[in-house]
Protein backbone atom coordinates (compact mmCIF):
# COMPACT_ATOMS: atom_id res chain seq x y z
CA UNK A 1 48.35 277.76 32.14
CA UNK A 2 49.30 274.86 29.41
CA UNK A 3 51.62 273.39 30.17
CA UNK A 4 53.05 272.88 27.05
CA UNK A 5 54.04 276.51 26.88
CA UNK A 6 56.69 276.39 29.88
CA UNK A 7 60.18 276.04 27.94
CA UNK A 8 63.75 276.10 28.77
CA UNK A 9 64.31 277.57 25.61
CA UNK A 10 64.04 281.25 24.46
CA UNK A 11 61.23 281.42 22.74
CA UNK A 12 58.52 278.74 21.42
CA UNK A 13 57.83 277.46 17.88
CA UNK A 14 54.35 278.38 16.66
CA UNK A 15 53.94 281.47 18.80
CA UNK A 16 54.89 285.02 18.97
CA UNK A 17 55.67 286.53 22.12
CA UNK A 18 53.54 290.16 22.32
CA UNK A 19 54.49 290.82 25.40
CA UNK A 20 57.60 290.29 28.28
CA UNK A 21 55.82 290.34 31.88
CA UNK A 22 59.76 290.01 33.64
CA UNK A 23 61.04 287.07 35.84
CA UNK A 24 58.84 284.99 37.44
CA UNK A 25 59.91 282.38 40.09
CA UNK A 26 58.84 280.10 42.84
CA UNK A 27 60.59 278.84 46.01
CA UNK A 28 60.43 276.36 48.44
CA UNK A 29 62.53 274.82 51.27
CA UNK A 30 62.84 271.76 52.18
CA UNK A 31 64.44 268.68 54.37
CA UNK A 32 64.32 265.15 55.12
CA UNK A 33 62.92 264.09 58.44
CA UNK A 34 65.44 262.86 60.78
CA UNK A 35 63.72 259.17 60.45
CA UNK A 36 63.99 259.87 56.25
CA UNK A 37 67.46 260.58 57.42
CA UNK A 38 68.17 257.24 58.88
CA UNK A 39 66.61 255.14 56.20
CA UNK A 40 68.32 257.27 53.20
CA UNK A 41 71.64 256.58 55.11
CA UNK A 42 70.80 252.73 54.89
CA UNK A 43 69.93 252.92 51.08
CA UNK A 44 73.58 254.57 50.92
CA UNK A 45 75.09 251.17 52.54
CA UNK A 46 74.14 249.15 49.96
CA UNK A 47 74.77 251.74 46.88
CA UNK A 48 71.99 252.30 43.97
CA UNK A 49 69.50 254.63 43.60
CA UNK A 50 68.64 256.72 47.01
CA UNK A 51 64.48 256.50 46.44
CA UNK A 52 63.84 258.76 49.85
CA UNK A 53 65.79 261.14 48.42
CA UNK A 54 64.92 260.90 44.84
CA UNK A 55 60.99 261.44 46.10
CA UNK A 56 62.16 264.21 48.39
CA UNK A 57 63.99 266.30 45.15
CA UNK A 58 60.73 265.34 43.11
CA UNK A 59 58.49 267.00 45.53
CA UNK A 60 60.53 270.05 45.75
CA UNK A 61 60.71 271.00 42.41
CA UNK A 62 57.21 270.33 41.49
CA UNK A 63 56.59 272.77 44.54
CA UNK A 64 58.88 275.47 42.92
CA UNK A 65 57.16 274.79 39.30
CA UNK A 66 53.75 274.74 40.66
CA UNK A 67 54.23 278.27 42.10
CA UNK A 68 56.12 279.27 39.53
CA UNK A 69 53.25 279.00 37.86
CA UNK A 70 51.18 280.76 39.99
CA UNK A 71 53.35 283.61 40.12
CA UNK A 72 53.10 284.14 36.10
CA UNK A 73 49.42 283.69 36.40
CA UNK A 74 48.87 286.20 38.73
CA UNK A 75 50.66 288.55 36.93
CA UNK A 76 49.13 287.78 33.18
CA UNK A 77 51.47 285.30 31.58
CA UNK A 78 49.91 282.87 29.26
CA UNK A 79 53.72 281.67 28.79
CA UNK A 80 57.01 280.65 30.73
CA UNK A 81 60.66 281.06 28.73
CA UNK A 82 63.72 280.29 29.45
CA UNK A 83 63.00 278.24 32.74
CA UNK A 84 65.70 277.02 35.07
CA UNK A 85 65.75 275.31 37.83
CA UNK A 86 68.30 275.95 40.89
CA UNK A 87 69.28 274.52 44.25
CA UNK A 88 71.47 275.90 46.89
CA UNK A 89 72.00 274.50 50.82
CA UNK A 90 70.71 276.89 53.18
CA UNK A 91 72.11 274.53 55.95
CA UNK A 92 73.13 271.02 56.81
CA UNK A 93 69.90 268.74 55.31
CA UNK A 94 67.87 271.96 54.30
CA UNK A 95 68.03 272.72 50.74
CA UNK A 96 66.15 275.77 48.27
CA UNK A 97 64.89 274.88 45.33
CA UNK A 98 63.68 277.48 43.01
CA UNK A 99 62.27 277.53 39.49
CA UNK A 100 62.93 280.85 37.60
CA UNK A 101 61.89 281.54 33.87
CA UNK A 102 60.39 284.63 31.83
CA UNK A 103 56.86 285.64 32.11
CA UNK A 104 55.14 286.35 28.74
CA UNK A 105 52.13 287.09 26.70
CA UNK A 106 52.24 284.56 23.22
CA UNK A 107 50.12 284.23 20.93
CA UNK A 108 49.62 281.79 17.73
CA UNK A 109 51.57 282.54 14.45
């Protein structure tokens, strides 16, 4: 899929949609190792920018886009709209991420 036709908006300029597939989304779970843990709590002593857990956000949500791409693939998108992204605790240090959006069918104006 190009890339280029993932939005967060409702539609994209140039194309037509021909065809709504439904929601599509992808998931993933994640937490910090306890030794992540330890070294995220020093970057918090001295204030800034938390890297470990900067990286560790990163890699979750390019987990849920990546399958959220596969799940549009698989069922004959061409197209994402109106993609979100969403993250909830499940428990202490283990946090959902998901990426939700619109599977469609677009074609060139």
């Amino acid at each position: 899929m190009d890339t280029s036709l993932i939005t967060t908006s409702t539609g994209l300029e140039g194309y037509r949609v021909v065809k709504h597939l439904g929601v599509v989304r992808g998931i993933t779970v994640r937490s910090r190792s306890a030794l992540g843990n330890i070294a995220g709590g020093f970057q918090s002593l001295f204030g800034g920018r938390l890297s470990i857990y900067v990286e560790l956000c990163e890699n979750a949500r390019q987990e849920a886009y990546m399958l959220l791409i596969q799940h549009a693939q698989a069922i004959g998108a061409n197209a994402i709209i109106s993609m979100r992204y969403d993250a909830n605790e499940v428990m202490q240090g283990v946090t959902e991420v998901l990426a939700y959006g619109t599977a469609v069918v677009v074609e060139k104006v």
